[in-house]
C-alpha atoms as a PDB file:
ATOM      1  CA  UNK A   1       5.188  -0.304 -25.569  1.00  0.00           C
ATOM      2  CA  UNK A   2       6.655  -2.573 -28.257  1.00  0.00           C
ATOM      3  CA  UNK A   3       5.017  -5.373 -28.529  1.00  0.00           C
ATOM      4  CA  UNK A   4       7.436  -7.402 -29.739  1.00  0.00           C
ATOM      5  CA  UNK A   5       8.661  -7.379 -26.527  1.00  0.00           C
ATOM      6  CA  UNK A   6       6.345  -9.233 -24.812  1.00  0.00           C
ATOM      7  CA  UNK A   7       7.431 -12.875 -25.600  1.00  0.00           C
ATOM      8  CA  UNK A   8      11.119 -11.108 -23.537  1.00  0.00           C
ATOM      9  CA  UNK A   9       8.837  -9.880 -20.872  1.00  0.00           C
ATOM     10  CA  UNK A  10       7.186 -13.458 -20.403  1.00  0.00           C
ATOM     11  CA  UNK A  11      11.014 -14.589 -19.928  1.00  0.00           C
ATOM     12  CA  UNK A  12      11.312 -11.936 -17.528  1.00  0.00           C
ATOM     13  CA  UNK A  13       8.096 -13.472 -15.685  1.00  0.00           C
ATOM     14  CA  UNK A  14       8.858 -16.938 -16.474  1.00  0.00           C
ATOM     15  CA  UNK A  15      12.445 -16.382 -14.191  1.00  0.00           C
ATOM     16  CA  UNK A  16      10.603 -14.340 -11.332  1.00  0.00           C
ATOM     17  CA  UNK A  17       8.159 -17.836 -11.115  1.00  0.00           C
ATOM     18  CA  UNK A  18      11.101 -20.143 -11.742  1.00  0.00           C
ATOM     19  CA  UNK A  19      12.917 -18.007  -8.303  1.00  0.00           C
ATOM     20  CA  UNK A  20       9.863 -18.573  -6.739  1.00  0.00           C
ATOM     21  CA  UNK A  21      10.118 -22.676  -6.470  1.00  0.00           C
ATOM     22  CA  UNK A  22      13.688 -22.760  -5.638  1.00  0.00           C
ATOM     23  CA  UNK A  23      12.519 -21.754  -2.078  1.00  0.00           C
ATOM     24  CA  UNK A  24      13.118 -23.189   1.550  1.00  0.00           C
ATOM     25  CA  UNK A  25      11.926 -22.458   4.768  1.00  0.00           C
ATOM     26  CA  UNK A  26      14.031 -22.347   8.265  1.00  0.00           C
ATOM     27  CA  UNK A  27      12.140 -22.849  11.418  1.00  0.00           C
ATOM     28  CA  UNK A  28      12.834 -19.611  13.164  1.00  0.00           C
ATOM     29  CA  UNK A  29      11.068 -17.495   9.779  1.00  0.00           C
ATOM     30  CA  UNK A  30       8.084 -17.310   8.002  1.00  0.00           C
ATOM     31  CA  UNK A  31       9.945 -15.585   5.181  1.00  0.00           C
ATOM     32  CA  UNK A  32      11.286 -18.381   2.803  1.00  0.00           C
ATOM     33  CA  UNK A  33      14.571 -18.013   1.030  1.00  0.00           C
ATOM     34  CA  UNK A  34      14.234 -17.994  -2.479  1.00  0.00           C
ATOM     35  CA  UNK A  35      15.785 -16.916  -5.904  1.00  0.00           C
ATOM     36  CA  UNK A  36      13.329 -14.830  -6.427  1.00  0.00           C
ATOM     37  CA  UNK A  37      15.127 -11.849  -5.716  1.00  0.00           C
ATOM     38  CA  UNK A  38      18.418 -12.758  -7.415  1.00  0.00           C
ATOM     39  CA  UNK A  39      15.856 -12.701 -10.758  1.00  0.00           C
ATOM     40  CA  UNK A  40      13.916  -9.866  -9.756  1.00  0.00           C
ATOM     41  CA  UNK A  41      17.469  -7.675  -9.731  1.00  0.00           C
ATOM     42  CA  UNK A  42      18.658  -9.189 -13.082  1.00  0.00           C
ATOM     43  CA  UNK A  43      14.805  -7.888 -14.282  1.00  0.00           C
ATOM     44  CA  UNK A  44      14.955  -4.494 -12.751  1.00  0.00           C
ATOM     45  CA  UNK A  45      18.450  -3.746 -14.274  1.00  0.00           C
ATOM     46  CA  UNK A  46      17.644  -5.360 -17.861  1.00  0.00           C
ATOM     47  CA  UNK A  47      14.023  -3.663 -18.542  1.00  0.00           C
ATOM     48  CA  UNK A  48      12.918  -0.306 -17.793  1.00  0.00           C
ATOM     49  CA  UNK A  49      10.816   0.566 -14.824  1.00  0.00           C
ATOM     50  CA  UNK A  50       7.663   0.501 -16.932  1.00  0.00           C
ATOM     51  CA  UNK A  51       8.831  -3.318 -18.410  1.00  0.00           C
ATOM     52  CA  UNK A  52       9.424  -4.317 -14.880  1.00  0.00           C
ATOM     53  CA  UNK A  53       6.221  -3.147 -13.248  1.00  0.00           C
ATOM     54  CA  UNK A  54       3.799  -5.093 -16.048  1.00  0.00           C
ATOM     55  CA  UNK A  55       6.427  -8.483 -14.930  1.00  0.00           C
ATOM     56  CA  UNK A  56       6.250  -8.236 -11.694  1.00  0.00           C
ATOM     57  CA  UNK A  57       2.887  -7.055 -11.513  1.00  0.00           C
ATOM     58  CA  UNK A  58       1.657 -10.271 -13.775  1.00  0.00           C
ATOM     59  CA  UNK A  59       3.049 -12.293 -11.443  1.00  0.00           C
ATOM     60  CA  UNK A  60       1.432 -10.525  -8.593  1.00  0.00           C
ATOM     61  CA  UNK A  61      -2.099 -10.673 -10.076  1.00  0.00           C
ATOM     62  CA  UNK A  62      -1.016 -14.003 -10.987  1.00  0.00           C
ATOM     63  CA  UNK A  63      -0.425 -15.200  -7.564  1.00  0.00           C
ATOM     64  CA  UNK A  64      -3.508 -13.474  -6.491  1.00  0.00           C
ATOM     65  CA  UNK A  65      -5.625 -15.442  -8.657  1.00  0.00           C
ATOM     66  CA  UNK A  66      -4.372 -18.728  -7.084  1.00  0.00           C
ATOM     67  CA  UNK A  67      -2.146 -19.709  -9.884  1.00  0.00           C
ATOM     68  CA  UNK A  68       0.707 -21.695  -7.586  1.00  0.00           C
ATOM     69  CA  UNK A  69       3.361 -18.538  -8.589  1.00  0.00           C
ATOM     70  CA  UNK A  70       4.362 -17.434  -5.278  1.00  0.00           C
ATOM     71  CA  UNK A  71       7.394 -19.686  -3.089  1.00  0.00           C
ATOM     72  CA  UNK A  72       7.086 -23.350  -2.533  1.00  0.00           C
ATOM     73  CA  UNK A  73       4.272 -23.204  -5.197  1.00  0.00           C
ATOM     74  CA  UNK A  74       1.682 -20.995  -3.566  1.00  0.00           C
ATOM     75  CA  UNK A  75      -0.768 -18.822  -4.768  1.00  0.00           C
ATOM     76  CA  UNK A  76      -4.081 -16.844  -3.655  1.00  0.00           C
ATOM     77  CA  UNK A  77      -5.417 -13.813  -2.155  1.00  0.00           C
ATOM     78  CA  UNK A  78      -4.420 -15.250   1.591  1.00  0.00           C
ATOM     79  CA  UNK A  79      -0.557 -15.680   0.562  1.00  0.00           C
ATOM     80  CA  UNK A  80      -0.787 -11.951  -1.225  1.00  0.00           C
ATOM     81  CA  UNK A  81      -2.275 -10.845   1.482  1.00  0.00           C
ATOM     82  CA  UNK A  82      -0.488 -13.219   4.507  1.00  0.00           C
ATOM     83  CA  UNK A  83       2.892 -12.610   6.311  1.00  0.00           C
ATOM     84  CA  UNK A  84       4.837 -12.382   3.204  1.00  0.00           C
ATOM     85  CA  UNK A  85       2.790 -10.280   1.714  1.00  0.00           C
ATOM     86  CA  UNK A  86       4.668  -7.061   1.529  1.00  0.00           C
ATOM     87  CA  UNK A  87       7.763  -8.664   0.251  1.00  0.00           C
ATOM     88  CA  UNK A  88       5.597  -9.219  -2.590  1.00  0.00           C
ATOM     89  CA  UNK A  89       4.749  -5.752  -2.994  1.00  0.00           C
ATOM     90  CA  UNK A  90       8.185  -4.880  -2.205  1.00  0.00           C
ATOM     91  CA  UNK A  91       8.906  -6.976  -5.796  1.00  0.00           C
ATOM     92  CA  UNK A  92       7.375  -4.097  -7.429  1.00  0.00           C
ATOM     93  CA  UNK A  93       8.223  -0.947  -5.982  1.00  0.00           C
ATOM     94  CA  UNK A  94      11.759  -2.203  -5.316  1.00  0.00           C
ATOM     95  CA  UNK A  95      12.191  -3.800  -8.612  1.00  0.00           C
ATOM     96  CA  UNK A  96      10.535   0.066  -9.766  1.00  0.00           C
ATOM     97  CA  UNK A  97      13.046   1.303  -7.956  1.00  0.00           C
ATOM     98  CA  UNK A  98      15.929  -0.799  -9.059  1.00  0.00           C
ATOM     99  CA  UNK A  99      15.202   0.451 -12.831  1.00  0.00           C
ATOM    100  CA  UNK A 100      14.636   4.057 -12.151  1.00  0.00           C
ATOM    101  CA  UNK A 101      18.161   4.213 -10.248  1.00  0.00           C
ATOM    102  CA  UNK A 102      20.250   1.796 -12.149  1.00  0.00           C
ATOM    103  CA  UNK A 103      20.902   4.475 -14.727  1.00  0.00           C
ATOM    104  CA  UNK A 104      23.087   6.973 -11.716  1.00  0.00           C
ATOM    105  CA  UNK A 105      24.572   3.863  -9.818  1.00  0.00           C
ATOM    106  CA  UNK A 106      23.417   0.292 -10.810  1.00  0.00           C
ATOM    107  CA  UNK A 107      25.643  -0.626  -6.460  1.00  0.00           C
ATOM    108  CA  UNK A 108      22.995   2.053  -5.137  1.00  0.00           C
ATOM    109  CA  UNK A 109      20.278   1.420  -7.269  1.00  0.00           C
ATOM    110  CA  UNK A 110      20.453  -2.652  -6.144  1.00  0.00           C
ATOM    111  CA  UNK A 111      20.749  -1.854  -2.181  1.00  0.00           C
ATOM    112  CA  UNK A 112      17.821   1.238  -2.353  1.00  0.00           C
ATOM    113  CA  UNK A 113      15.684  -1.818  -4.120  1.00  0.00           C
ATOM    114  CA  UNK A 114      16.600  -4.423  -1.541  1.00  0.00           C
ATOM    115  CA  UNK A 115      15.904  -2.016   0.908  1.00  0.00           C
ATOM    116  CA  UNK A 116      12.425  -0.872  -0.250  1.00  0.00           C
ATOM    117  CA  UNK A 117      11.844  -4.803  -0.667  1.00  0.00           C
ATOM    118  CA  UNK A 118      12.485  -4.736   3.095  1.00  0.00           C
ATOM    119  CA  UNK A 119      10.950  -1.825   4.256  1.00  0.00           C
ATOM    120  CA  UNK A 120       7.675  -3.279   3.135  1.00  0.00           C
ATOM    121  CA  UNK A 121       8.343  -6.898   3.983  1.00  0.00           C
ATOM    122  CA  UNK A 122       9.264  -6.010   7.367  1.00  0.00           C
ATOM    123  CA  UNK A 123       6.009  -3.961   7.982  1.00  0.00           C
ATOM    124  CA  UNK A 124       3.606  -6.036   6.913  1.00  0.00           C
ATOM    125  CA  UNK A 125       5.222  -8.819   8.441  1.00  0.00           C
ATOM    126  CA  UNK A 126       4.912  -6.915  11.782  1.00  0.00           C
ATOM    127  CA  UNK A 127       1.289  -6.150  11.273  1.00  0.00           C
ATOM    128  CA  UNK A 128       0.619  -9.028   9.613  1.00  0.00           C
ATOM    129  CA  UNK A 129       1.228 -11.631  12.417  1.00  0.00           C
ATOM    130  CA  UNK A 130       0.948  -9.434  14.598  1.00  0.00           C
ATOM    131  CA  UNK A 131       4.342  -8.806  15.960  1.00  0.00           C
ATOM    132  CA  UNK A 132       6.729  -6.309  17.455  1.00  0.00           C
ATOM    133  CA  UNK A 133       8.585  -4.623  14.814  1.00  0.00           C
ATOM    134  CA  UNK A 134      11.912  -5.384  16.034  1.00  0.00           C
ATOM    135  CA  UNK A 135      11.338  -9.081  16.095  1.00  0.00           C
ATOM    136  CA  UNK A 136      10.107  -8.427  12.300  1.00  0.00           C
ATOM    137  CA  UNK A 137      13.682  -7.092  11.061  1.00  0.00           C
ATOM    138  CA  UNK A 138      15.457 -10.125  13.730  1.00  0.00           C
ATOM    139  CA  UNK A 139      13.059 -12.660  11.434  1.00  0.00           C
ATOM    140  CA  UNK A 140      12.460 -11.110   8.396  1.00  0.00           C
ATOM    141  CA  UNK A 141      15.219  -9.115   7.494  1.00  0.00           C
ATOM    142  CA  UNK A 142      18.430  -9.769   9.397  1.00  0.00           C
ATOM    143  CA  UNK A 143      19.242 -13.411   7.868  1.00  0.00           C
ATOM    144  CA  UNK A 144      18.381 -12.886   4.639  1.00  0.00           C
ATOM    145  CA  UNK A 145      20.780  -9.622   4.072  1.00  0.00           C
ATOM    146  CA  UNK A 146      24.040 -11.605   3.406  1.00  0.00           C
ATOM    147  CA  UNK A 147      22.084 -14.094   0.803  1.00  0.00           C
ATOM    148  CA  UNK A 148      20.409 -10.923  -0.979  1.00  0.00           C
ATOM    149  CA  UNK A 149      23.658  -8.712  -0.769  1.00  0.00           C
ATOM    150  CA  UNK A 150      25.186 -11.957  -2.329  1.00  0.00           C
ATOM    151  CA  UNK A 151      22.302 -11.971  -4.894  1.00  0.00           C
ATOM    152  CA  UNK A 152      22.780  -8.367  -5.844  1.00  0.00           C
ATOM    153  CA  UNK A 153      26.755  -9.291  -6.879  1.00  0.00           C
ATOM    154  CA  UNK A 154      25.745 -12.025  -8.798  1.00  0.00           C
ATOM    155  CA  UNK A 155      23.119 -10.056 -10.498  1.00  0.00           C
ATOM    156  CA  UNK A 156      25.546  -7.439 -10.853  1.00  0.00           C
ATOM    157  CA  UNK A 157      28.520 -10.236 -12.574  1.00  0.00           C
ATOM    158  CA  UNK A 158      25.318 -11.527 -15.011  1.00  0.00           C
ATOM    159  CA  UNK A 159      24.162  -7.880 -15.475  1.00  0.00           C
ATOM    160  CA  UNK A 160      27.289  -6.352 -16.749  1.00  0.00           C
ATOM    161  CA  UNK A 161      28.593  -9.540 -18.761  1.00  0.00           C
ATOM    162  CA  UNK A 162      25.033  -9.334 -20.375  1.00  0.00           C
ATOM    163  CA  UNK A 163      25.802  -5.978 -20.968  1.00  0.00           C
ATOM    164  CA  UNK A 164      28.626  -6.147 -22.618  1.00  0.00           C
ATOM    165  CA  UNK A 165      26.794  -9.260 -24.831  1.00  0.00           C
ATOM    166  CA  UNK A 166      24.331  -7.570 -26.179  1.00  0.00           C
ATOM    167  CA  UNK A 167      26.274  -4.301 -27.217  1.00  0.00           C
ATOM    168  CA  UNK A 168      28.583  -6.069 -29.093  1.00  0.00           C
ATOM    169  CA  UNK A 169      25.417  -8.138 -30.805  1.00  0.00           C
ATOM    170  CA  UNK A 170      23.633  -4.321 -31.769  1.00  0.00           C
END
C-alpha cells in the first residue's frame, strides 16, 4: 500500500464516523437511520476493495474497543455484537463488494452492496433479538430501502462529478 495514502484513508474513516452521528431512531426499529451508508458507498466506489476494508474495518475495531464510533455515539463489544450488529459487518463485505463490482457496473455494484449490507443485517437482527425472520426484513430492511436506494443516487451524482474532478486535475 502507499502510504501516502493514509492521511485520504483517515478521511475516508473520518466520513464513515461523521455518518454515524447523523443518526435517528423510529419507534417501530432497532435499526437507526443514518448517513452512514450514503458515506460508506461514496468510500467503496472511490478506494479499492483493499482501501475500503482497512476503513471500514478501523472503524469496526474502533467501535469494538468502545470508542463512541458506531450511531448515536456508541461503541463496544455489546453494540458490535447487539441487534445491529451485522449491519456493521455488512459495512465491510458490502462496502468489499461495492469496490470489487464498481469496475463492471458502478448501478449493480451499489444495489449487490446494499444488499449484502442487508443480508447480514437482517440475519443477525433475527438471531440477535431473537425474532422471526420475516419480522426482521418488515423492521430492518423494508423502511430503510427507499432512504438507501436514495443514498446510492446521491453517491452515484457525488461519485461521478468527483470523477470527472479529479481526471481533469491528473
Amino acid at each position: 500500500m502507499n502510504y501516502k495514502k493514509i492521511p485520504v484513508l483517515g478521511l475516508g474513516l473520518a466520513l464513515l464516523i461523521l455518518g454515524s452521528y447523523l443518526s435517528f431512531y423510529l419507534p417501530f426499529t432497532t435499526v437507526p437511520f443514518t448517513l452512514q451508508v450514503l458515506f460508506l458507498l461514496l468510500i467503496s466506489l472511490f478506494f479499492s476493495p483493499m482501501e475500503t476494508f482497512y476503513i471500514v474495518f478501523s472503524y469496526l475495531i474502533l467501535g469494538g474497543l468502545g470508542i463512541p464510533v458506531f450511531a448515536g455515539g456508541k461503541g463496544g463489544l455489546n453494540i458490535l455484537f447487539g441487534a445491529t450488529g451485522g449491519y456493521l459487518i455488512g459495512f465491510l463485505l458490502g462496502g468489499i463488494t461495492i469496490s470489487l463490482l464498481k469496475r463492471y457496473s458502478e448501478i449493480l455494484a451499489l444495489i449487490s452492496g446494499i444488499f449484502v449490507i442487508y443480508l447480514l443485517g437482517s440475519m443477525w437482527l433475527s438471531i440477535a433479538i431473537k425474532i422471526p425472520y420475516t419480522k426482521a426484513i418488515l423492521t430492518g430492511v423494508l423502511p430503510f430501502i427507499p432512504y438507501d436506494l436514495l443514498k446510492g443516487i446521491i453517491a452515484l451524482i457525488i461519485w461521478n462529478k468527483l470523477k470527472t474532478h479529479i481526471k481533469s486535475n491528473s
